[in-house]
N, C-alpha and C. Protein backbone atom coordinates (compact mmCIF):
# COMPACT_ATOMS: atom_id res chain seq x y z
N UNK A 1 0.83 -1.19 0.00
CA UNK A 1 0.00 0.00 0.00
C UNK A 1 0.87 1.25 0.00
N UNK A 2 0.53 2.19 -0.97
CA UNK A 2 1.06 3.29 -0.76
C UNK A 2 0.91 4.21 0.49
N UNK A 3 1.46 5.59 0.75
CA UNK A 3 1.20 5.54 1.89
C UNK A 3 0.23 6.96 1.68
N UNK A 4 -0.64 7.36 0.89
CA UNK A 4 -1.40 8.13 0.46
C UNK A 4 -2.83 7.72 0.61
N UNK A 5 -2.90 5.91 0.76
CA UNK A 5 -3.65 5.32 0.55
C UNK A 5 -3.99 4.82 2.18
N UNK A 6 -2.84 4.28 2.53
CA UNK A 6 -3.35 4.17 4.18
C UNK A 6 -3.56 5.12 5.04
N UNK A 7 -3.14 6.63 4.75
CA UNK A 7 -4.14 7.78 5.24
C UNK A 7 -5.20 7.77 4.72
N UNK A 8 -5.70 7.92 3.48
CA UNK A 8 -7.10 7.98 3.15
C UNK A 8 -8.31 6.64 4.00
N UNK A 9 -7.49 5.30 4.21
CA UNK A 9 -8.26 4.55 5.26
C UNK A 9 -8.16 5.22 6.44
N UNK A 10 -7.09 5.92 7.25
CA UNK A 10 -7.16 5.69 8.48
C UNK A 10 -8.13 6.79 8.89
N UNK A 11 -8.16 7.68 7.54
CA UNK A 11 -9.10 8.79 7.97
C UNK A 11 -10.52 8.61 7.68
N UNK A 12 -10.71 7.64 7.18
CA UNK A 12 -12.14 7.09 7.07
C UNK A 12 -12.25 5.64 7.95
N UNK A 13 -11.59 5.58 8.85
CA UNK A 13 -11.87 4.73 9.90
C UNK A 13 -13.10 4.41 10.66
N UNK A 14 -13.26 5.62 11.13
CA UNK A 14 -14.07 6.24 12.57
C UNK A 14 -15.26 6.92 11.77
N UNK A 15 -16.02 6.60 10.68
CA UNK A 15 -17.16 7.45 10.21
C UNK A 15 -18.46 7.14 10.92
N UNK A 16 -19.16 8.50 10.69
CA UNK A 16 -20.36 8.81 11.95
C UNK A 16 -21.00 7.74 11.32
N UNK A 17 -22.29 7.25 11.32
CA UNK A 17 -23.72 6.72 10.97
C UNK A 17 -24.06 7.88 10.68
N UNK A 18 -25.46 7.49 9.61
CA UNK A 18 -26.23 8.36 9.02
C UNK A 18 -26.95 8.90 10.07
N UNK A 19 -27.50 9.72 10.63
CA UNK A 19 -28.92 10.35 11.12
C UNK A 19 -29.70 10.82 10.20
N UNK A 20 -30.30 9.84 10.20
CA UNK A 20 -31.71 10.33 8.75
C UNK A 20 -32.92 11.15 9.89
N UNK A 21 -33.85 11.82 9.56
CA UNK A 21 -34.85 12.63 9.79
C UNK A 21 -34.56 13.51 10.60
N UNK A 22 -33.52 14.49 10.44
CA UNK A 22 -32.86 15.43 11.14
C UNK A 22 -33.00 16.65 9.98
N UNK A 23 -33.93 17.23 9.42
CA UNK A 23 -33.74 18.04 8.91
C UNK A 23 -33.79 18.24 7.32
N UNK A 24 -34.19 18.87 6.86
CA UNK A 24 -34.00 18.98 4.79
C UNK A 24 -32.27 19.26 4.52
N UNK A 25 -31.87 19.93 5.17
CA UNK A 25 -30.59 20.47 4.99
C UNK A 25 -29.79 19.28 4.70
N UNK A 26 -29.76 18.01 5.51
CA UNK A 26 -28.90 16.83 5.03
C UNK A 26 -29.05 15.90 4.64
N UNK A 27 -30.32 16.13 3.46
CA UNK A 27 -30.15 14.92 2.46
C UNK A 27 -31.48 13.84 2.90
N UNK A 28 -30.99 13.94 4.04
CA UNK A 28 -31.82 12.86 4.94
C UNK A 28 -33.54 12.84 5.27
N UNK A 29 -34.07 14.55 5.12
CA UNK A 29 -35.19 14.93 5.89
C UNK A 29 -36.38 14.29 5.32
N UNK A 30 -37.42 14.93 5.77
CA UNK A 30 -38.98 15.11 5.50
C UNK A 30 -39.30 13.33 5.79
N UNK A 31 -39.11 12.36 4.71
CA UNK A 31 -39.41 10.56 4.83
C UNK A 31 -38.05 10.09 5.12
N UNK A 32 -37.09 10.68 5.43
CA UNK A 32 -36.29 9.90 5.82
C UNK A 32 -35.57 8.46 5.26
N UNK A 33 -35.57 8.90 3.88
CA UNK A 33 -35.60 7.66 3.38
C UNK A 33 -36.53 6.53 2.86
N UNK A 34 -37.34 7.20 3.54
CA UNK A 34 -38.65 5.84 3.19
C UNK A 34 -39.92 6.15 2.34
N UNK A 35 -39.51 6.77 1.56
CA UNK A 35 -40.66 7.15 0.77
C UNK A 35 -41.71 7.68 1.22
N UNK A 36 -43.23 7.86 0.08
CA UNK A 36 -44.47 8.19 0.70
C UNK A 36 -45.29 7.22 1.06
N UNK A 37 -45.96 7.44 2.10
CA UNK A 37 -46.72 6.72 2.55
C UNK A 37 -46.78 4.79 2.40
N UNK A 38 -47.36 3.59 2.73
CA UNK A 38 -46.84 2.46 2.40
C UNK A 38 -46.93 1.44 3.34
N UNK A 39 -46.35 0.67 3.23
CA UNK A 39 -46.22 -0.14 4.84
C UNK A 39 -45.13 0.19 5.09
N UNK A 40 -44.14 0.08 4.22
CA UNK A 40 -42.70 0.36 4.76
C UNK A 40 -42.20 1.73 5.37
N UNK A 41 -43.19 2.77 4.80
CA UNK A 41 -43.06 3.99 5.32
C UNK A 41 -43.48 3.94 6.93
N UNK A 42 -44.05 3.28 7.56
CA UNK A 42 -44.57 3.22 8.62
C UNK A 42 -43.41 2.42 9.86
N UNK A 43 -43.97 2.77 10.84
CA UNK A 43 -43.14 2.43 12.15
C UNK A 43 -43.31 0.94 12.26
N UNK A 44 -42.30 0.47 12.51
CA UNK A 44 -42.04 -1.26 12.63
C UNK A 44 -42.08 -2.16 11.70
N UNK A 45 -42.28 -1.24 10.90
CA UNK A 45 -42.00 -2.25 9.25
C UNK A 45 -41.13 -3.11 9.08
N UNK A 46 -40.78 -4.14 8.65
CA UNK A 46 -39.99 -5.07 8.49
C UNK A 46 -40.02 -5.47 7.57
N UNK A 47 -39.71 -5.84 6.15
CA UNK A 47 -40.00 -6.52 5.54
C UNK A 47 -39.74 -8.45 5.92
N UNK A 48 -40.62 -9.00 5.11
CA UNK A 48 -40.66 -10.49 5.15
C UNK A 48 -39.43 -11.29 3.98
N UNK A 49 -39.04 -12.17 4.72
CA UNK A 49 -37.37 -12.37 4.03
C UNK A 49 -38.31 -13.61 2.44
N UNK A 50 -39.42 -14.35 2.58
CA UNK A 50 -39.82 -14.53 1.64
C UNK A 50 -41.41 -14.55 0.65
N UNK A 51 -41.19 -12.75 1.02
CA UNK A 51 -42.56 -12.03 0.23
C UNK A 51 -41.49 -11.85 -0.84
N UNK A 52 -42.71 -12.04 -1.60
CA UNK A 52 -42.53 -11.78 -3.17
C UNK A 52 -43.24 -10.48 -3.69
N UNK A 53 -44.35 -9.86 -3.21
CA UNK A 53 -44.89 -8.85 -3.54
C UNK A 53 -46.36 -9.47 -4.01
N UNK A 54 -47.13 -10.11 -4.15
CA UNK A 54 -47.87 -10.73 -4.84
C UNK A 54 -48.04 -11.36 -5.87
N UNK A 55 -46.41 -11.77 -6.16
CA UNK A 55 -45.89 -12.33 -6.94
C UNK A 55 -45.86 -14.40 -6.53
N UNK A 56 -46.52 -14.96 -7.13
CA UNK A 56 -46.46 -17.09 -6.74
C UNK A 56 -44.86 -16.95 -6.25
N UNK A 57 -44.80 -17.15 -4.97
CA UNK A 57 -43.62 -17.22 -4.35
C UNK A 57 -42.78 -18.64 -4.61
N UNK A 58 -41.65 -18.35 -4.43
CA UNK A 58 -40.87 -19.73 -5.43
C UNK A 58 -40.94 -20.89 -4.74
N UNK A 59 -40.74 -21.65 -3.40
CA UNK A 59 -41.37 -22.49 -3.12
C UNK A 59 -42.74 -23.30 -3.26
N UNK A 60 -44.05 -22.27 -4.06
CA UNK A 60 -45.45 -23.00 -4.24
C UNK A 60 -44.62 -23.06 -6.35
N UNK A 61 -43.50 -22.86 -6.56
CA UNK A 61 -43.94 -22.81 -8.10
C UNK A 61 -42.92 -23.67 -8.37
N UNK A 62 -42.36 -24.19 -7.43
CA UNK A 62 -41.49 -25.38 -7.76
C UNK A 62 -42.26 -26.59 -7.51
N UNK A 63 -41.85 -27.62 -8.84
CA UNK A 63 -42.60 -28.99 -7.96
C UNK A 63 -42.24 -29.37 -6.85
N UNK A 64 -43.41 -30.35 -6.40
CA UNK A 64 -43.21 -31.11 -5.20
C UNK A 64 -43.17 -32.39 -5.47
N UNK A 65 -41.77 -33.34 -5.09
CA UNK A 65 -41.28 -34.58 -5.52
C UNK A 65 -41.05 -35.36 -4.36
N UNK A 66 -41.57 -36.85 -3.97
CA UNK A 66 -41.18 -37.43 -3.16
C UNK A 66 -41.51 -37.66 -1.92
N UNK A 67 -40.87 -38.33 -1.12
CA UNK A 67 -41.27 -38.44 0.21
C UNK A 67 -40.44 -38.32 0.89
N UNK A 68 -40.39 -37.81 2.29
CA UNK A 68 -39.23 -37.82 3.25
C UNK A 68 -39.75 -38.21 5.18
N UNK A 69 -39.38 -39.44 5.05
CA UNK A 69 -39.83 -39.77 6.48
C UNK A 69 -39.14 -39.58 7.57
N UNK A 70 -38.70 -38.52 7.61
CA UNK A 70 -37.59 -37.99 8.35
C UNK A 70 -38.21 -37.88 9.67
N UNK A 71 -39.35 -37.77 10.03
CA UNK A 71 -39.76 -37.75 11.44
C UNK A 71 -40.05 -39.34 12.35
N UNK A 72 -40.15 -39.93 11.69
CA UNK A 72 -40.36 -41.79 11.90
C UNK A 72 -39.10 -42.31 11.19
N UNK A 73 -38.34 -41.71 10.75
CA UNK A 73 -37.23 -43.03 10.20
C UNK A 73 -36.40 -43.29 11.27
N UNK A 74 -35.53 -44.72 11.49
CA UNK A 74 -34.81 -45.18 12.58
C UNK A 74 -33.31 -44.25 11.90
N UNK A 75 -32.99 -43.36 12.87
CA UNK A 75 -31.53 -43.07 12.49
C UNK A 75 -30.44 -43.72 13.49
N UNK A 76 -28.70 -43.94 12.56
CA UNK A 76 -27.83 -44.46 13.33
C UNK A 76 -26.92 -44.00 13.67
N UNK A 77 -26.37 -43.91 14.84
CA UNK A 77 -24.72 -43.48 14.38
C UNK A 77 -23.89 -44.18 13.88
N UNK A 78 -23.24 -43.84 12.53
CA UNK A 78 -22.26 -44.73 12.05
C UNK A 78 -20.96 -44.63 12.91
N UNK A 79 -20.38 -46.22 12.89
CA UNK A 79 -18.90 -46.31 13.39
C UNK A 79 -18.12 -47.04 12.71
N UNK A 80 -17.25 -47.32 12.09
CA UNK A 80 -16.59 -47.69 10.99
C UNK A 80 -15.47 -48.58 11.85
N UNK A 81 -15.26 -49.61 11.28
CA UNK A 81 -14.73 -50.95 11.94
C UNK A 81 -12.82 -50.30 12.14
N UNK A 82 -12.55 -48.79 11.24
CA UNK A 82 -11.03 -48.55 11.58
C UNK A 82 -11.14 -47.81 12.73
N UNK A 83 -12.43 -47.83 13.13
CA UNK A 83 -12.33 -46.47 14.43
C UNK A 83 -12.43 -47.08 15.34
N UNK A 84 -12.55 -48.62 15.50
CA UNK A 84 -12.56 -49.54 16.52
C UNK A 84 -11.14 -50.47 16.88
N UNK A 85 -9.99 -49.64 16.08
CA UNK A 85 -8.77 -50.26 16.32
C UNK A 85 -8.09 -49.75 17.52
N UNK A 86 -8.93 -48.77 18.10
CA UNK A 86 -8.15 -47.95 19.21
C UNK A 86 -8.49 -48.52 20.57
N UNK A 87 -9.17 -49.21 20.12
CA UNK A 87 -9.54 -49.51 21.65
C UNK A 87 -8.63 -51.07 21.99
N UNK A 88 -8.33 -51.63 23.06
CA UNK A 88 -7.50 -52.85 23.51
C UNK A 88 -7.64 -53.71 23.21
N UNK A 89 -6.91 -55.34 22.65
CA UNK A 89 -7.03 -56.33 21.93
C UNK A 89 -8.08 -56.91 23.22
N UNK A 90 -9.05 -57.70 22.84
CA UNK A 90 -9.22 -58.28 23.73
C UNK A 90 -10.67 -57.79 24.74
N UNK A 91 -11.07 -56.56 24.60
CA UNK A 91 -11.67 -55.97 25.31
C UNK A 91 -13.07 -55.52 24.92
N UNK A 92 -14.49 -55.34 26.13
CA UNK A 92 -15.72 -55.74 25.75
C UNK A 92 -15.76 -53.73 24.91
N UNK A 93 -16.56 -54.03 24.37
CA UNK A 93 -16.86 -52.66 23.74
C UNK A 93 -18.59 -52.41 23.37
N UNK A 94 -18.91 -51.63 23.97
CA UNK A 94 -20.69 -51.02 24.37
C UNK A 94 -20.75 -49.77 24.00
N UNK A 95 -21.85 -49.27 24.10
CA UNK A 95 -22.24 -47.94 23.89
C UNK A 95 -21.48 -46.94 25.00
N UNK A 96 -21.16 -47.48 26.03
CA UNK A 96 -20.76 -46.95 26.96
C UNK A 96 -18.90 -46.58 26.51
N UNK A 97 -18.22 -47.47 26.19
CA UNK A 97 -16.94 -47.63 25.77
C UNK A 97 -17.02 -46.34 24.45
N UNK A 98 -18.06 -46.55 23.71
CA UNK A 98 -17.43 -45.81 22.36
C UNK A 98 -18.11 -44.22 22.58
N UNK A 99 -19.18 -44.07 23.50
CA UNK A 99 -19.15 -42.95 23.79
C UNK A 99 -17.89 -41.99 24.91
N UNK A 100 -17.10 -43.25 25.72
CA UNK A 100 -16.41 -42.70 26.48
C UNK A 100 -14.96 -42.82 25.26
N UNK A 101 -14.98 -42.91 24.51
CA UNK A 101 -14.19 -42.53 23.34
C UNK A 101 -14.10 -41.46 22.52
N UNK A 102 -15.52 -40.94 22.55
CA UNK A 102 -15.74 -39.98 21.69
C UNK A 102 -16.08 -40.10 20.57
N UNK A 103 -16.55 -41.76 20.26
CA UNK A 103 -17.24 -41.93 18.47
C UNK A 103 -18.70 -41.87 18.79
N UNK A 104 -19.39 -41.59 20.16
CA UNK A 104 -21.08 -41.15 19.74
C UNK A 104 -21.03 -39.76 20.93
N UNK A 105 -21.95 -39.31 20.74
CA UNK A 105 -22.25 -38.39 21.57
C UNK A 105 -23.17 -38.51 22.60
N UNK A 106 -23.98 -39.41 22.77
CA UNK A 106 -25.37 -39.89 23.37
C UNK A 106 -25.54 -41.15 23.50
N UNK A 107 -25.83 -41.63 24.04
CA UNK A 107 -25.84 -42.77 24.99
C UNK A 107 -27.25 -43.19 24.44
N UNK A 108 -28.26 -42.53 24.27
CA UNK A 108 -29.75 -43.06 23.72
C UNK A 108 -29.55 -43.48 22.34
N UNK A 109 -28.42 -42.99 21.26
CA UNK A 109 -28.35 -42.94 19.81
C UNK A 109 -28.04 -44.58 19.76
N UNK A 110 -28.99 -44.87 18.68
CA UNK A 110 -28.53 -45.99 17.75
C UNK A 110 -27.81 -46.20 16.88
N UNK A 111 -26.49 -47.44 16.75
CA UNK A 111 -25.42 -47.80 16.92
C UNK A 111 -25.11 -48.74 15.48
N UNK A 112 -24.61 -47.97 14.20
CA UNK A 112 -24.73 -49.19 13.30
C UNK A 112 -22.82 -49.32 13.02
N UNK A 113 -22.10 -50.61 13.19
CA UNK A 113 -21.03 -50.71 12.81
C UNK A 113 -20.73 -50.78 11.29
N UNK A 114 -19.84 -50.47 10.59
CA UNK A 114 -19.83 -50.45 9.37
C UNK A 114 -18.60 -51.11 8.44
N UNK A 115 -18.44 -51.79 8.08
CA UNK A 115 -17.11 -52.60 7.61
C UNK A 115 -15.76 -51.75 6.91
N UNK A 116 -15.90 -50.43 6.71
CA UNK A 116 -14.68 -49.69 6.24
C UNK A 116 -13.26 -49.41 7.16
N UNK A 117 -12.41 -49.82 6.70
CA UNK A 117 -10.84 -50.26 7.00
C UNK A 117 -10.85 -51.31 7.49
N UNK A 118 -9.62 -51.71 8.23
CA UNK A 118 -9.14 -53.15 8.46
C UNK A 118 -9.21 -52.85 9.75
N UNK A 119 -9.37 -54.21 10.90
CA UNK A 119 -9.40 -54.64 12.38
C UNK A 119 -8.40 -55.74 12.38
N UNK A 120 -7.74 -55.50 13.42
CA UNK A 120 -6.68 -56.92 13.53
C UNK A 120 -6.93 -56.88 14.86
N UNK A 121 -7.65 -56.29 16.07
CA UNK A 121 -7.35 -56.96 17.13
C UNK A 121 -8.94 -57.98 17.95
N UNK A 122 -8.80 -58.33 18.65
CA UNK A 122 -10.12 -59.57 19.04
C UNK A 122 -10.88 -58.74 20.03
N UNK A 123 -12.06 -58.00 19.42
CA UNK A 123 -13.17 -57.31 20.17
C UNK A 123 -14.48 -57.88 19.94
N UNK A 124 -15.23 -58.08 21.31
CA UNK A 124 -16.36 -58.24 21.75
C UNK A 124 -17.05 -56.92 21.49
N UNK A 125 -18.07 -56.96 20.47
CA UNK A 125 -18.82 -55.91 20.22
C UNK A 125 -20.45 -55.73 20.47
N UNK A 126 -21.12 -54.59 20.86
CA UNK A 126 -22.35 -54.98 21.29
C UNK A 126 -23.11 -53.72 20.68
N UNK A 127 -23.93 -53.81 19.40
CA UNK A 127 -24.24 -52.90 18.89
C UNK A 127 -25.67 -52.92 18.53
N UNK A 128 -26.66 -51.73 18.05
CA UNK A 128 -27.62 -52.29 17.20
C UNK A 128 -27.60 -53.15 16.36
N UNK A 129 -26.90 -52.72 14.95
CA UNK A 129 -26.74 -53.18 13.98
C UNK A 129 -25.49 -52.93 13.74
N UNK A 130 -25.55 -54.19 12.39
CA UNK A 130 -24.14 -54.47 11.81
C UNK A 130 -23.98 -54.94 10.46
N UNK A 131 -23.01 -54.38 9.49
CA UNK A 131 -23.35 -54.74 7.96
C UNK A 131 -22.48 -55.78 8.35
N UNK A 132 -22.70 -56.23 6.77
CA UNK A 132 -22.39 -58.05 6.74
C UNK A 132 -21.00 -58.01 6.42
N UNK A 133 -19.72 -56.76 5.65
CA UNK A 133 -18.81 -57.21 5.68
C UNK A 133 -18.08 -56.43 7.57
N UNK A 134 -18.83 -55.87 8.28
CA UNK A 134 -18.06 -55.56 9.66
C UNK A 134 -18.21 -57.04 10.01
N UNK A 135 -19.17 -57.36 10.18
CA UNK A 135 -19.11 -58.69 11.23
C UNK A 135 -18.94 -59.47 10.76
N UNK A 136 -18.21 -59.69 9.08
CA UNK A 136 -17.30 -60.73 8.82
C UNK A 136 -15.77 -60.34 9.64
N UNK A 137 -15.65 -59.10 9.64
CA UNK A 137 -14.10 -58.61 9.28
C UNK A 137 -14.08 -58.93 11.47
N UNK A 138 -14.88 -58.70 12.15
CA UNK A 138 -14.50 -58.47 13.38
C UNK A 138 -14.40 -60.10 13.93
N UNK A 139 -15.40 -61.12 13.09
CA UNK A 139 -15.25 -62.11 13.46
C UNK A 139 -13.74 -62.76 12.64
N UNK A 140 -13.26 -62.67 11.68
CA UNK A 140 -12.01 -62.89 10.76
C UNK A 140 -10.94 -62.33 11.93
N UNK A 141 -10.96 -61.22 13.01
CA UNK A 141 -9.94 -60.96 13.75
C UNK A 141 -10.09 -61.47 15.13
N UNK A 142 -11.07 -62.59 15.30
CA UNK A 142 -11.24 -63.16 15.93
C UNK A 142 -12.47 -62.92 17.26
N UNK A 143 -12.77 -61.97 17.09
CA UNK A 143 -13.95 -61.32 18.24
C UNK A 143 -15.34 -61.60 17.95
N UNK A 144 -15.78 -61.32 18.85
CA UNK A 144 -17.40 -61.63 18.21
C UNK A 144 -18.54 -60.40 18.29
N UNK A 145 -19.55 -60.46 17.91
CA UNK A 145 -20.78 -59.68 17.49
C UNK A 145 -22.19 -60.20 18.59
N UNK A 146 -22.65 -58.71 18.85
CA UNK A 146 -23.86 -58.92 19.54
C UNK A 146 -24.48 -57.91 19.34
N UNK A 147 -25.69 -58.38 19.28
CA UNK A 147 -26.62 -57.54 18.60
C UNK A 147 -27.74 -56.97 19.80
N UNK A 148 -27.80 -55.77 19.72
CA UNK A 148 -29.06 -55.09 21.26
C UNK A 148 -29.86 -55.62 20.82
């Protein structure tokens, strides 16, 4: 930056706010900005973030496709069979274990294991559910599967 240029910021640093309805003299007076009369001309106006003006607002003019059972569907937390290498050869592993790990957050959430990366050590696992290549791969490292 030149240095012609970082005075011209430093002196426009600190600028006032407008005061609108202070007068004709500054630009600002008589509506203050807000035109004649209106809704918006009026006290507490707000506009609405999706009015259109009386214009088919774009959500009713787009189709409507599908279904979403998002309020009744069973959701899981996924845990992926490489995120279960951290824990000790040998050792029981629950909802309790992998939340005191930090792979769920909640203790009520349902629990699906998932077969992505490799397991080499022998864990006792106790989950909702389980795809078919995890509980090949956990039984292949010798541990076993239980299902809530």
């Amino acid at each position: 930056m030149l240095s012609h240029e970082i005075t011209s910021i430093a002196r426009n640093k600190n600028k006032n706010r407008k005061r609108v309805g202070r007068g004709n003299g500054t630009g600002q007076g008589k509506t203050a900005g807000r035109g004649h009369k209106g809704q918006g001309s009026r006290a507490g106006a707000s506009s609405v973030t999706l009015s259109e003006g009386g214009q088919m607002p774009l959500f009713r003019r787009l189709p409507k496709r599908g279904f979403s059972n998002y309020n009744f569907a069973t959701r899981y937390e996924i845990i992926n069979v490489s995120q279960l290498e951290r824990f000790d050869d040998g050792s029981d592993i629950s909802t309790e274990q992998l939340s005191n790990a930090g792979l769920i957050g909640n203790l009520k959430v349902k629990i699906k294991i998932l077969g992505n990366g490799e397991l080499t050590k022998k864990l006792q696992i106790t989950a909702h559910k389980f795809s078919k290549t995890a509980e090949q791969k956990i039984v292949a490292s010798g541990g076993s599967v239980k299902v809530i």
